[in-house]
PDB file of N, CA and C in Angstrom:
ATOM      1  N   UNK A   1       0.688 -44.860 -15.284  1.00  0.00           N
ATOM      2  CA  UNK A   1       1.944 -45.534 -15.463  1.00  0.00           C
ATOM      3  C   UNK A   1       2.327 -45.504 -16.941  1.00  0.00           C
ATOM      4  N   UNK A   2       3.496 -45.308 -17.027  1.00  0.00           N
ATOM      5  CA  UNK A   2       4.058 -45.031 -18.523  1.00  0.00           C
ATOM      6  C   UNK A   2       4.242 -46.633 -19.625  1.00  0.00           C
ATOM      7  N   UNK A   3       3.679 -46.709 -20.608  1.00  0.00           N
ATOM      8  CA  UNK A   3       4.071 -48.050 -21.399  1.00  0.00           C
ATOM      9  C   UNK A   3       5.640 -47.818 -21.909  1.00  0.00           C
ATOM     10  N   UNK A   4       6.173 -49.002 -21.705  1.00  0.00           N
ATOM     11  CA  UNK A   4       7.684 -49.047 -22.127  1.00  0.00           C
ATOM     12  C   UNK A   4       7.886 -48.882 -23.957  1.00  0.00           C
ATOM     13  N   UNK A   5       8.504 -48.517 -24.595  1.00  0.00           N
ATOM     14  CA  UNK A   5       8.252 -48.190 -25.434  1.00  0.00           C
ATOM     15  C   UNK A   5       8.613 -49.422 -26.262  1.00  0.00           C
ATOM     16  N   UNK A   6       8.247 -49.577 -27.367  1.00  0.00           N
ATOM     17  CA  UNK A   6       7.847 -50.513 -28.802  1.00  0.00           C
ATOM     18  C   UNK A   6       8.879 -50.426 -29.507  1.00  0.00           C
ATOM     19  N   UNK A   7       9.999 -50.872 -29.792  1.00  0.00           N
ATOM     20  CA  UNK A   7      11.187 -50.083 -31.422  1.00  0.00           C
ATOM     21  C   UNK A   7       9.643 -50.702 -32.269  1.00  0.00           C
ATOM     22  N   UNK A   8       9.777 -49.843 -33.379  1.00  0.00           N
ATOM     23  CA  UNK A   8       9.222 -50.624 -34.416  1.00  0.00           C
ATOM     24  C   UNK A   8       9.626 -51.515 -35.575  1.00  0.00           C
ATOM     25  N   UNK A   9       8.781 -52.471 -36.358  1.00  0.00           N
ATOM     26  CA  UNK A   9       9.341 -53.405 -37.055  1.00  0.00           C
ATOM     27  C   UNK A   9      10.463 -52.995 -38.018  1.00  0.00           C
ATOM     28  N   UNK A  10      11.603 -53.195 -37.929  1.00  0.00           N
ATOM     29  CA  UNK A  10      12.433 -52.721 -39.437  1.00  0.00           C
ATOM     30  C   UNK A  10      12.301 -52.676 -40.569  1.00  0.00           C
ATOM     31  N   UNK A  11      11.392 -53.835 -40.797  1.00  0.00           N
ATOM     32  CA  UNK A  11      11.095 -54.069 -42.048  1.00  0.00           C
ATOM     33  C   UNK A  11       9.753 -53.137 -42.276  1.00  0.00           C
ATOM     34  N   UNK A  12       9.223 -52.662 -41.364  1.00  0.00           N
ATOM     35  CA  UNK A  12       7.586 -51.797 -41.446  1.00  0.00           C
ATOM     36  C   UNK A  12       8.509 -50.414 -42.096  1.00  0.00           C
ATOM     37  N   UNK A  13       9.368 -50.705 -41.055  1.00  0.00           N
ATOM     38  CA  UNK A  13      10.364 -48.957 -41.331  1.00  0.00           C
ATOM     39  C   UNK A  13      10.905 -48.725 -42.920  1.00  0.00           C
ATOM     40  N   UNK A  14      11.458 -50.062 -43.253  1.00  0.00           N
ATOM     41  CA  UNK A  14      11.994 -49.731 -44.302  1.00  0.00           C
ATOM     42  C   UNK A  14      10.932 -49.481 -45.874  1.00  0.00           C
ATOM     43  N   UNK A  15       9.701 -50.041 -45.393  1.00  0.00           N
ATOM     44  CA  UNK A  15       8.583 -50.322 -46.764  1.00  0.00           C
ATOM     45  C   UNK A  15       8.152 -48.819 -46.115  1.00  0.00           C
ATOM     46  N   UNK A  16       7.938 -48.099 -45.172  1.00  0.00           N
ATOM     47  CA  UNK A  16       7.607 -46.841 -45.191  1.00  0.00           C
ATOM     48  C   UNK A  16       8.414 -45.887 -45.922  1.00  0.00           C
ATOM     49  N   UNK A  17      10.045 -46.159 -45.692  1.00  0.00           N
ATOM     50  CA  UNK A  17      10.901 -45.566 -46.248  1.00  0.00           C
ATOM     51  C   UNK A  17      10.836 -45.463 -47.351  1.00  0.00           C
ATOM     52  N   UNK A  18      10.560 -46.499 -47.863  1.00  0.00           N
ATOM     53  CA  UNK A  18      10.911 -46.431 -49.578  1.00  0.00           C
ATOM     54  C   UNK A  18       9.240 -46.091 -50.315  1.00  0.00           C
ATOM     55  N   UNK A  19       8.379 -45.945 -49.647  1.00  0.00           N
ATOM     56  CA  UNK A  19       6.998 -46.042 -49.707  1.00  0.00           C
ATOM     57  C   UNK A  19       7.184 -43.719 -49.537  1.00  0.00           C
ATOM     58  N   UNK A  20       8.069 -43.511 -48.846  1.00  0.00           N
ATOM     59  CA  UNK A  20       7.782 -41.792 -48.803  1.00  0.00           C
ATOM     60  C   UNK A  20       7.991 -40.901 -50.145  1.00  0.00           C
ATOM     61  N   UNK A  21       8.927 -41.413 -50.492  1.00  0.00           N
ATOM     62  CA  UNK A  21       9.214 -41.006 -52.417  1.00  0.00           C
ATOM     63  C   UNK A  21       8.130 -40.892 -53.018  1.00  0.00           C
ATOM     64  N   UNK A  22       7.975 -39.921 -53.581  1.00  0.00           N
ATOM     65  CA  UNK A  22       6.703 -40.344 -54.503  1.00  0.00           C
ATOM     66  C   UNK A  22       6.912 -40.833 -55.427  1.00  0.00           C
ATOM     67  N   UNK A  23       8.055 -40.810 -56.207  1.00  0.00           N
ATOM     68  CA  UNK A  23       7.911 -41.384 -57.542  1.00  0.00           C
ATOM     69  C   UNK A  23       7.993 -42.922 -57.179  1.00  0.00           C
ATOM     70  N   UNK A  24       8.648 -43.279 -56.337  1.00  0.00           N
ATOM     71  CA  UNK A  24       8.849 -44.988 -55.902  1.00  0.00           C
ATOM     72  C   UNK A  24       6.912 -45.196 -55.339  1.00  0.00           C
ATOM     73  N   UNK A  25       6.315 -44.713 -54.961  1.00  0.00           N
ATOM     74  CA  UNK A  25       4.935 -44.844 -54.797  1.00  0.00           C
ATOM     75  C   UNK A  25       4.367 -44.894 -56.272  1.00  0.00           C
ATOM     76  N   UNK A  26       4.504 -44.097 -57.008  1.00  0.00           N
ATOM     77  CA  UNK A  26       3.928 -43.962 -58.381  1.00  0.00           C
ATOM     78  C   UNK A  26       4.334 -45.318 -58.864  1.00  0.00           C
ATOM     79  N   UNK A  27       5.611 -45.394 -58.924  1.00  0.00           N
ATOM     80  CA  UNK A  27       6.023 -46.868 -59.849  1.00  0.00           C
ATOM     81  C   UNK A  27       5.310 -48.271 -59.231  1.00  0.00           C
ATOM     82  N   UNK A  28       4.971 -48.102 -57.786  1.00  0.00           N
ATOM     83  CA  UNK A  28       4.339 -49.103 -57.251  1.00  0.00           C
ATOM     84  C   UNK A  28       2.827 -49.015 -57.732  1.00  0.00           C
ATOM     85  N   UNK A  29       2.411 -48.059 -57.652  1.00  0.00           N
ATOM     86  CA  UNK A  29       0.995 -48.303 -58.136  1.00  0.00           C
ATOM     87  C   UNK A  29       0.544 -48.378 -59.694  1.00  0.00           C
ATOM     88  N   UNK A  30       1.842 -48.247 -60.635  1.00  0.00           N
ATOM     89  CA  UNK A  30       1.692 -48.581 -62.266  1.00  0.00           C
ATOM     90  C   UNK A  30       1.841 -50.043 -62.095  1.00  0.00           C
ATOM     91  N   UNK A  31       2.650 -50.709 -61.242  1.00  0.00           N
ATOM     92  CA  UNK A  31       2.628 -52.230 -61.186  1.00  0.00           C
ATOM     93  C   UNK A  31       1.372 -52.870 -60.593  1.00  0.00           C
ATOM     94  N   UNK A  32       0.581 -52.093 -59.968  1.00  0.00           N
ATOM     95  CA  UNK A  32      -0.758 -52.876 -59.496  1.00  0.00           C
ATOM     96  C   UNK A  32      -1.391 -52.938 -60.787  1.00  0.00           C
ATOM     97  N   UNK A  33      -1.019 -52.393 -61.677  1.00  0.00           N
ATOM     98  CA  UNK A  33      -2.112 -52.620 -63.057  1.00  0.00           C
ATOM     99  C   UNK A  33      -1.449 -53.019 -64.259  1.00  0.00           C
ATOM    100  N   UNK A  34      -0.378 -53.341 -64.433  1.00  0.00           N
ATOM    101  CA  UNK A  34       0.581 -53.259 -65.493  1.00  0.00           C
ATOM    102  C   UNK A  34       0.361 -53.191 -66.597  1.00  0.00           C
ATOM    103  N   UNK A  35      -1.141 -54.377 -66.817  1.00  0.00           N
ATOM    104  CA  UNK A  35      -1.644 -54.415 -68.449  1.00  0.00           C
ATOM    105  C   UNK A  35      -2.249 -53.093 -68.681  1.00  0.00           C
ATOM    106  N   UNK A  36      -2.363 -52.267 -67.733  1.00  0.00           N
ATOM    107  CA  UNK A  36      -2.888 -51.021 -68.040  1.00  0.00           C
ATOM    108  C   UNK A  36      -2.161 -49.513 -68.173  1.00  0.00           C
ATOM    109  N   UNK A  37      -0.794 -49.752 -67.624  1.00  0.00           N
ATOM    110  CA  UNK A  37      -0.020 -48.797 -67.712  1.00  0.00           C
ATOM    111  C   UNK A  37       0.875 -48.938 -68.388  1.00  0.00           C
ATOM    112  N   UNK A  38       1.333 -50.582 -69.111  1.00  0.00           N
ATOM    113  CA  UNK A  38       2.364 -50.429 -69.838  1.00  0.00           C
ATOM    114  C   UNK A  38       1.584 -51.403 -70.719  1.00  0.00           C
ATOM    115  N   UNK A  39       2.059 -51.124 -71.877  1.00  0.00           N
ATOM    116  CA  UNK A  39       1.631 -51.674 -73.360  1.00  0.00           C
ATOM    117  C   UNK A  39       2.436 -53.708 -73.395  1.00  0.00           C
ATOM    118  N   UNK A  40       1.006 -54.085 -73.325  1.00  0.00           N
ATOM    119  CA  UNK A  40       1.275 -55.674 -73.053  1.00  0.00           C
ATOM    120  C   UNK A  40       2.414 -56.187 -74.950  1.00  0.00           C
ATOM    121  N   UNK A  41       1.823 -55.592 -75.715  1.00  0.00           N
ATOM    122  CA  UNK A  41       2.327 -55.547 -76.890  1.00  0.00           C
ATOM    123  C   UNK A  41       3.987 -55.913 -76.820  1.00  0.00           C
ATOM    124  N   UNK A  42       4.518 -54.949 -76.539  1.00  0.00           N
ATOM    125  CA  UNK A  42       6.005 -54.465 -76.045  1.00  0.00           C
ATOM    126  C   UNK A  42       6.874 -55.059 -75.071  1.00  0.00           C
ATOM    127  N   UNK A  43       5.921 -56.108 -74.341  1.00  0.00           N
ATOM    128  CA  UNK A  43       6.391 -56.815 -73.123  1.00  0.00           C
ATOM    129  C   UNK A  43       7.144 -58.059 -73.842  1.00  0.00           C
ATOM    130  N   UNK A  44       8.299 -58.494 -73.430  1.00  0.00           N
ATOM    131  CA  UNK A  44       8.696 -59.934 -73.751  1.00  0.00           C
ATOM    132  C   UNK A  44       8.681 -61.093 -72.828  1.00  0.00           C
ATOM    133  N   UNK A  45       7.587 -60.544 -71.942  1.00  0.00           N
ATOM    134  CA  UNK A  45       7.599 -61.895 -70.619  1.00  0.00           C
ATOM    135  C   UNK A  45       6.342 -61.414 -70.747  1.00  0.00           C
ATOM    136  N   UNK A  46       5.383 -62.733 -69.846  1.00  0.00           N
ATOM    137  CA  UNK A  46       4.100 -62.248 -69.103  1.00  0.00           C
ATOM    138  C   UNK A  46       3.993 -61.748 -68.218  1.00  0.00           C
ATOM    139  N   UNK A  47       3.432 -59.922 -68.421  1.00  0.00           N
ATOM    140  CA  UNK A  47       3.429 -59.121 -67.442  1.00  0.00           C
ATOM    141  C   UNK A  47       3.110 -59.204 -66.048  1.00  0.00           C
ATOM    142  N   UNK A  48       2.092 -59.993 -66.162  1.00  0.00           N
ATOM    143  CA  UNK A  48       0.615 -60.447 -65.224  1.00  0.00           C
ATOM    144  C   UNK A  48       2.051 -61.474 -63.919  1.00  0.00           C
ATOM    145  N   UNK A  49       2.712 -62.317 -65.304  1.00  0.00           N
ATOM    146  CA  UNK A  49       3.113 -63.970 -64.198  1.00  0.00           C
ATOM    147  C   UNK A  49       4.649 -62.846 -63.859  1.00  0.00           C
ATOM    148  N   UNK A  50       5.769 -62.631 -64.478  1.00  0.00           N
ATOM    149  CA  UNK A  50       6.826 -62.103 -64.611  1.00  0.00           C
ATOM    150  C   UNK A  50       6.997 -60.791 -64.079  1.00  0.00           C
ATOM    151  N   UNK A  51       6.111 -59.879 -64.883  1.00  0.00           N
ATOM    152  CA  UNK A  51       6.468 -58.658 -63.919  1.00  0.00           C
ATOM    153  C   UNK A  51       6.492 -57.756 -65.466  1.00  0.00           C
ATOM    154  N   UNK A  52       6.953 -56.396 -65.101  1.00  0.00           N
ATOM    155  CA  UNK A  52       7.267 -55.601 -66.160  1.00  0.00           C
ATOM    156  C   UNK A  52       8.989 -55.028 -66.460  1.00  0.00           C
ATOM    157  N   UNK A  53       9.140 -55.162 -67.783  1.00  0.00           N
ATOM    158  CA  UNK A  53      10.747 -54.832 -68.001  1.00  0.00           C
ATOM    159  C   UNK A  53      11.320 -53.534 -67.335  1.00  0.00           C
ATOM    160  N   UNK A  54      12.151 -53.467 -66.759  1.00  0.00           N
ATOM    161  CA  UNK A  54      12.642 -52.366 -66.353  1.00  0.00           C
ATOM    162  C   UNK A  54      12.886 -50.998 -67.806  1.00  0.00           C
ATOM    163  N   UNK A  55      13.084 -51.169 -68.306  1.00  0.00           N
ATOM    164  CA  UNK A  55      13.152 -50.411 -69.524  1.00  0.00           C
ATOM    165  C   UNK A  55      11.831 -49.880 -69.897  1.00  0.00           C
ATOM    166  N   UNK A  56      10.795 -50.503 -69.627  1.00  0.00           N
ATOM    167  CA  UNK A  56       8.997 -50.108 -69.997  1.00  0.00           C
ATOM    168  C   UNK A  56       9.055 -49.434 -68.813  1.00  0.00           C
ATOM    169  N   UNK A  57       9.433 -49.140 -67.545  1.00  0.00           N
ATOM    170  CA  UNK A  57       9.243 -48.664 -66.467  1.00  0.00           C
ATOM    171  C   UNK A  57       9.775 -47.334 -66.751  1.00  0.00           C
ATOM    172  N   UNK A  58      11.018 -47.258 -67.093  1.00  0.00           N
ATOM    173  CA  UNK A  58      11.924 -45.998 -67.536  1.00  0.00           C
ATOM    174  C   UNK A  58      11.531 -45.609 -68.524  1.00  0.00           C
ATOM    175  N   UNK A  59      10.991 -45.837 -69.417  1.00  0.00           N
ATOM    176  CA  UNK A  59      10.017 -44.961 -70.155  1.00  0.00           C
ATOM    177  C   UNK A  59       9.117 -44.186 -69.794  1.00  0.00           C
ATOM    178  N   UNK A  60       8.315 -44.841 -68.998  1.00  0.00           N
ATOM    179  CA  UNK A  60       6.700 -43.997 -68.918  1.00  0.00           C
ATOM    180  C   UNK A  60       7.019 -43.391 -67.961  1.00  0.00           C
ATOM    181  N   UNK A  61       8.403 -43.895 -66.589  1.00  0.00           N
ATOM    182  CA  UNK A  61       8.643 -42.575 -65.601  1.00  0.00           C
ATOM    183  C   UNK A  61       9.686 -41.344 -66.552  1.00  0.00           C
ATOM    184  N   UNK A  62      10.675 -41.650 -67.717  1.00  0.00           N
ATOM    185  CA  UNK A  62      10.866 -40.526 -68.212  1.00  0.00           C
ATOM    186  C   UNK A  62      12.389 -39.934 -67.293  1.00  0.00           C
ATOM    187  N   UNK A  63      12.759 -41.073 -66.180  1.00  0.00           N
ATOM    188  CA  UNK A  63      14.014 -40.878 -65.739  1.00  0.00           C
ATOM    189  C   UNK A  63      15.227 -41.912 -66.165  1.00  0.00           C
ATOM    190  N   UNK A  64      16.162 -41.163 -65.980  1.00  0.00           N
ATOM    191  CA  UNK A  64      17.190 -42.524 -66.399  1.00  0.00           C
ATOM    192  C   UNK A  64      17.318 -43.768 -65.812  1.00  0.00           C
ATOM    193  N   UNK A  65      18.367 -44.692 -66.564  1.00  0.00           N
ATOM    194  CA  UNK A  65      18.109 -46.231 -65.835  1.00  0.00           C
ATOM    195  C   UNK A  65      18.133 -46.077 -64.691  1.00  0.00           C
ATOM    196  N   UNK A  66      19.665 -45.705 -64.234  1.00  0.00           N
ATOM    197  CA  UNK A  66      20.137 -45.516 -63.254  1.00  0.00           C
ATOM    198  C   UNK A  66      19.305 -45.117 -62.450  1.00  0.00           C
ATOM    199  N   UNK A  67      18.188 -44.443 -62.284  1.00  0.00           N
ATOM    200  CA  UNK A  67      17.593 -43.620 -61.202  1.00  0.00           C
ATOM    201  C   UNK A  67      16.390 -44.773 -60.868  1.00  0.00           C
ATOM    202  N   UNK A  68      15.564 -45.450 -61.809  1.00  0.00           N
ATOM    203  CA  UNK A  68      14.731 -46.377 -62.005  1.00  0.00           C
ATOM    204  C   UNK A  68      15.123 -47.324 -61.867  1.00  0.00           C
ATOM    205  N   UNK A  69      16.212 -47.906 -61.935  1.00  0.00           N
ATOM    206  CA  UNK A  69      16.983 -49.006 -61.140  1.00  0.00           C
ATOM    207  C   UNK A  69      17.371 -48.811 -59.333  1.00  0.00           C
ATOM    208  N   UNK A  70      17.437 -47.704 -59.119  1.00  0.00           N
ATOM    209  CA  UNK A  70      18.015 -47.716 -57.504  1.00  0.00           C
ATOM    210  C   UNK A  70      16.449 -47.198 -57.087  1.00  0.00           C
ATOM    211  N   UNK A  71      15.586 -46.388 -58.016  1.00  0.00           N
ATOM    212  CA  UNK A  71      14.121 -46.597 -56.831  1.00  0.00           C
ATOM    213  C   UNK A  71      13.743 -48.285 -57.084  1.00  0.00           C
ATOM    214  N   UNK A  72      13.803 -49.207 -58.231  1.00  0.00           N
ATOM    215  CA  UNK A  72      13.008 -50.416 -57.929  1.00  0.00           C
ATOM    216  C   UNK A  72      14.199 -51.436 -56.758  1.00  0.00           C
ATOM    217  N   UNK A  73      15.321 -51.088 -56.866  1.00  0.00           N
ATOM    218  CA  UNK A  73      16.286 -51.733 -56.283  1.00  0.00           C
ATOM    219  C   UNK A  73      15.785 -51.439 -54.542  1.00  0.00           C
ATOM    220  N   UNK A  74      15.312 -50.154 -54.033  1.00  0.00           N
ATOM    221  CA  UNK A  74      15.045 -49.802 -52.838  1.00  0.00           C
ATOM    222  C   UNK A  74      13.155 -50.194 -52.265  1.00  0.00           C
ATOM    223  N   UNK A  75      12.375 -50.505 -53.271  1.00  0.00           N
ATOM    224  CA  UNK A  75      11.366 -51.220 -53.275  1.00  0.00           C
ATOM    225  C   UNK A  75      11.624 -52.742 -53.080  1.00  0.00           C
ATOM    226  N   UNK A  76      12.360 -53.033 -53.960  1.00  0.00           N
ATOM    227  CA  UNK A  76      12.608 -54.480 -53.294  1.00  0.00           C
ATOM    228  C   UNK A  76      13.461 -54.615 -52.282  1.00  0.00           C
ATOM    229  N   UNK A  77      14.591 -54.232 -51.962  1.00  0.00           N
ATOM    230  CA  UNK A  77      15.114 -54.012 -50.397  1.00  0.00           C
ATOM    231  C   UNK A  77      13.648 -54.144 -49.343  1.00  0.00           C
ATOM    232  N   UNK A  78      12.717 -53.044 -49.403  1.00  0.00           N
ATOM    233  CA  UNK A  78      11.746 -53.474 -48.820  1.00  0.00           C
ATOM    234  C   UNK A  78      10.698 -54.227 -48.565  1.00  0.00           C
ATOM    235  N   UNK A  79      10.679 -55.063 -49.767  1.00  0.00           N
ATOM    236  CA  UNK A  79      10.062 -56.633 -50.088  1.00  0.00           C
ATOM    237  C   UNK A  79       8.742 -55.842 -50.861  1.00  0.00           C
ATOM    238  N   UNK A  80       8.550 -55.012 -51.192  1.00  0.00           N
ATOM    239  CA  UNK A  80       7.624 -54.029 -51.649  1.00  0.00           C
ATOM    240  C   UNK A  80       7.325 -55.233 -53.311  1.00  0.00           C
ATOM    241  N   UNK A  81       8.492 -55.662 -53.845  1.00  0.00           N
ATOM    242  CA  UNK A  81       8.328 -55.966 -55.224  1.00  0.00           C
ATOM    243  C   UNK A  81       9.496 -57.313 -55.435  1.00  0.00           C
ATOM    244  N   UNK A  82       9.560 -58.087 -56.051  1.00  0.00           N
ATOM    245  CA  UNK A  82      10.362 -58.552 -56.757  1.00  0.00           C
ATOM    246  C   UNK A  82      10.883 -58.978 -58.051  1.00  0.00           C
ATOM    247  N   UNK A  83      11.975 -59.159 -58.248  1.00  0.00           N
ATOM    248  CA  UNK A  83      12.665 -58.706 -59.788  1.00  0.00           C
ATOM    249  C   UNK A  83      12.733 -60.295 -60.239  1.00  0.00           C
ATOM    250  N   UNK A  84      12.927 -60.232 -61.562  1.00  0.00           N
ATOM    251  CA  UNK A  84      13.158 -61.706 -62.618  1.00  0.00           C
ATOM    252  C   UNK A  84      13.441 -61.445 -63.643  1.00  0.00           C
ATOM    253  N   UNK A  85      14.874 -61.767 -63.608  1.00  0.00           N
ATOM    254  CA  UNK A  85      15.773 -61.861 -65.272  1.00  0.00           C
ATOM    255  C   UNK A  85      15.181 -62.994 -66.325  1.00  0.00           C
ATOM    256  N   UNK A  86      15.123 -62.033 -67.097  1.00  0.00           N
ATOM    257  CA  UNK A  86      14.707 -62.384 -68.657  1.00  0.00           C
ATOM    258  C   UNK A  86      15.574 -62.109 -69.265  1.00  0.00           C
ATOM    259  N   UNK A  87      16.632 -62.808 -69.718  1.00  0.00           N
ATOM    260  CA  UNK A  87      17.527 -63.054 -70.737  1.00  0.00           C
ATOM    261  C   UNK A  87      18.578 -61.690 -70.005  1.00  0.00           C
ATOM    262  N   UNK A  88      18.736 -60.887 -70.552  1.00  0.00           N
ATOM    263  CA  UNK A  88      19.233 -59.591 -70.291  1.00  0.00           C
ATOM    264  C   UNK A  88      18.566 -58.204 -69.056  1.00  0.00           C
ATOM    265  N   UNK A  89      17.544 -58.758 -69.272  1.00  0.00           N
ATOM    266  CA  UNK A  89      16.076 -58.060 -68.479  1.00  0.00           C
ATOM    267  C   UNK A  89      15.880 -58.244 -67.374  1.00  0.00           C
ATOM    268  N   UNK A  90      15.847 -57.034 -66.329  1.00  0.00           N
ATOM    269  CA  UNK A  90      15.500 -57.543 -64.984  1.00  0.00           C
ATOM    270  C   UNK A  90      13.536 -57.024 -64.956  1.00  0.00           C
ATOM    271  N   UNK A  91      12.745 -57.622 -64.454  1.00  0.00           N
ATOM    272  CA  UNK A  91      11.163 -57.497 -64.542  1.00  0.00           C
ATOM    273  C   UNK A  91      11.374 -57.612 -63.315  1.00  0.00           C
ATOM    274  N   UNK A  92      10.014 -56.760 -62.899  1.00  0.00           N
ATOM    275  CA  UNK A  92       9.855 -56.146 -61.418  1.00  0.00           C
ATOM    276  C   UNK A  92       8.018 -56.295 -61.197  1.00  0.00           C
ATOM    277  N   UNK A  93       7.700 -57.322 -60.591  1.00  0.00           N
ATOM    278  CA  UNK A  93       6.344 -57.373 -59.813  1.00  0.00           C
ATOM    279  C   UNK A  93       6.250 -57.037 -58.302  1.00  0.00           C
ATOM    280  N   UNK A  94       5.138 -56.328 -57.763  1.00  0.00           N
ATOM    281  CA  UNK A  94       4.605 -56.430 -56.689  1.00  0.00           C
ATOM    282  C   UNK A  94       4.775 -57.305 -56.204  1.00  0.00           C
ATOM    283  N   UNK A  95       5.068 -57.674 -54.641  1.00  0.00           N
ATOM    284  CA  UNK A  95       4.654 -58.673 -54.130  1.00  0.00           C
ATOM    285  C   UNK A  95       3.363 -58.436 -53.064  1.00  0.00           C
ATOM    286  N   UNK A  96       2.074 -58.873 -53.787  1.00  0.00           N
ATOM    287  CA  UNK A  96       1.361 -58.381 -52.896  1.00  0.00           C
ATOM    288  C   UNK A  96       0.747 -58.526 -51.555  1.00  0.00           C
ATOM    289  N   UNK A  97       1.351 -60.329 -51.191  1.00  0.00           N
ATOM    290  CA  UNK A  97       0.987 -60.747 -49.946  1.00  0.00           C
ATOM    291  C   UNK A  97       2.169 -60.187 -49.099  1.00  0.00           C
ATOM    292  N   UNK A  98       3.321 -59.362 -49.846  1.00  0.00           N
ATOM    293  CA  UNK A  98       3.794 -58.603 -48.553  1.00  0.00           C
ATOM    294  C   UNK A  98       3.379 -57.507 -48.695  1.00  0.00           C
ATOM    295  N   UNK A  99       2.981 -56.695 -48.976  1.00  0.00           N
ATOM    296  CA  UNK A  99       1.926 -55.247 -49.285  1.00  0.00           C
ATOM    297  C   UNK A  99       0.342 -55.923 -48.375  1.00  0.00           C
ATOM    298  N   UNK A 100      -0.168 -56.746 -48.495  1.00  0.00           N
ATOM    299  CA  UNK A 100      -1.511 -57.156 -47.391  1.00  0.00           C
ATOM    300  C   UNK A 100      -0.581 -57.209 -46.271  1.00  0.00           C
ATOM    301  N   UNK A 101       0.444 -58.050 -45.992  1.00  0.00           N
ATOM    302  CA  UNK A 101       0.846 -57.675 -45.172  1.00  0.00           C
ATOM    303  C   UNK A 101       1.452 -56.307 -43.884  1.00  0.00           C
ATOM    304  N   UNK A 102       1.858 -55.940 -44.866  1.00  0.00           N
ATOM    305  CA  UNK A 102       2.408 -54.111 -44.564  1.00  0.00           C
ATOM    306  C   UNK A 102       1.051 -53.899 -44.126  1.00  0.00           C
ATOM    307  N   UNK A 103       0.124 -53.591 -44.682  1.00  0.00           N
ATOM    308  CA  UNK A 103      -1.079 -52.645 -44.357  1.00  0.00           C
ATOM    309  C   UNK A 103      -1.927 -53.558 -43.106  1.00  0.00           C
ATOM    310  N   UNK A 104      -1.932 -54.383 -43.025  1.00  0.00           N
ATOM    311  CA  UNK A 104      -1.939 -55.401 -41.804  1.00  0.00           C
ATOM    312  C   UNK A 104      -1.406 -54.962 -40.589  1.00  0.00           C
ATOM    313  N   UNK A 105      -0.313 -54.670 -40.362  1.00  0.00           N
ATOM    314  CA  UNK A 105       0.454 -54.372 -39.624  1.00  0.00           C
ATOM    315  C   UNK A 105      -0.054 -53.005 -39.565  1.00  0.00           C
ATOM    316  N   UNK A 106       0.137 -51.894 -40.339  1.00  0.00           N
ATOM    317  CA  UNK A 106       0.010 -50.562 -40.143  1.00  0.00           C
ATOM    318  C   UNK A 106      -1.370 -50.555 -39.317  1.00  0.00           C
ATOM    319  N   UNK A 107      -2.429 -50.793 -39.741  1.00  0.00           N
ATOM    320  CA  UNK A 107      -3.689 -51.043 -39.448  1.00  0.00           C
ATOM    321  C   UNK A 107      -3.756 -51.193 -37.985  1.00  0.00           C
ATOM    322  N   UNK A 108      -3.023 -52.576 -37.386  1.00  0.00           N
ATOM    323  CA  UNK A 108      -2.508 -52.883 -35.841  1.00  0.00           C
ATOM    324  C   UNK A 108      -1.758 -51.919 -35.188  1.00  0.00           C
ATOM    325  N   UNK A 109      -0.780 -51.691 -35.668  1.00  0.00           N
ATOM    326  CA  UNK A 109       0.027 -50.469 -34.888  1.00  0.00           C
ATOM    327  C   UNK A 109      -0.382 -48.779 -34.984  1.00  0.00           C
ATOM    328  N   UNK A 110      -1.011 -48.468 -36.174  1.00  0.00           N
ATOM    329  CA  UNK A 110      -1.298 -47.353 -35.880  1.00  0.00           C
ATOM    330  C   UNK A 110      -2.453 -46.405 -35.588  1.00  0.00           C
TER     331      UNK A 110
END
């Protein structure tokens, strides 16, 4: 007998989506370490509590704002990360109990 079929979660869909890019993968995994990929020196928030400046991000990826703004803009669409203005500054952390989450799920469904 055939199982009726499953849609899958939207939100699973969309952190896959934005998770297929590589460079949006790369930028996610410089934020699992931040004090290590971007120079704590240079930071004007706490990297660790705040996140990292979007501008330190566009540096070390070496693309324009614009392009580093719509991959972190499509990471957080997927709850992948979230952003916090600093004065002028948008800072972008992981969120990682939705990332345990994601892989939670993947783990179950696939």
């Amino acid at each position: 007998m055939a199982e009726a079929a499953v849609s899958p979660d939207p939100d699973v869909v969309r952190a896959l989506r934005a998770l297929s890019n590589p460079m949006r993968l790369q930028l996610l995994s410089w934020l699992r370490e931040p004090e290590r990929h971007f120079p704590p020196e240079q930071a004007i928030a706490d990297q660790a509590e705040v996140g990292v400046c979007v501008s330190h991000i566009q540096a070390k990826a070496g693309l324009a704002q614009s392009t580093v703004s719509a991959y972190m803009a499509e990471l957080e669409r997927a709850g992948l990360v979230r952003s916090t203005r600093v004065g002028k500054w948008t800072h972008y952390k992981r969120d990682e109990q939705r990332i345990a989450q994601l892989v939670t799920v993947l783990g179950e469904t696939l």
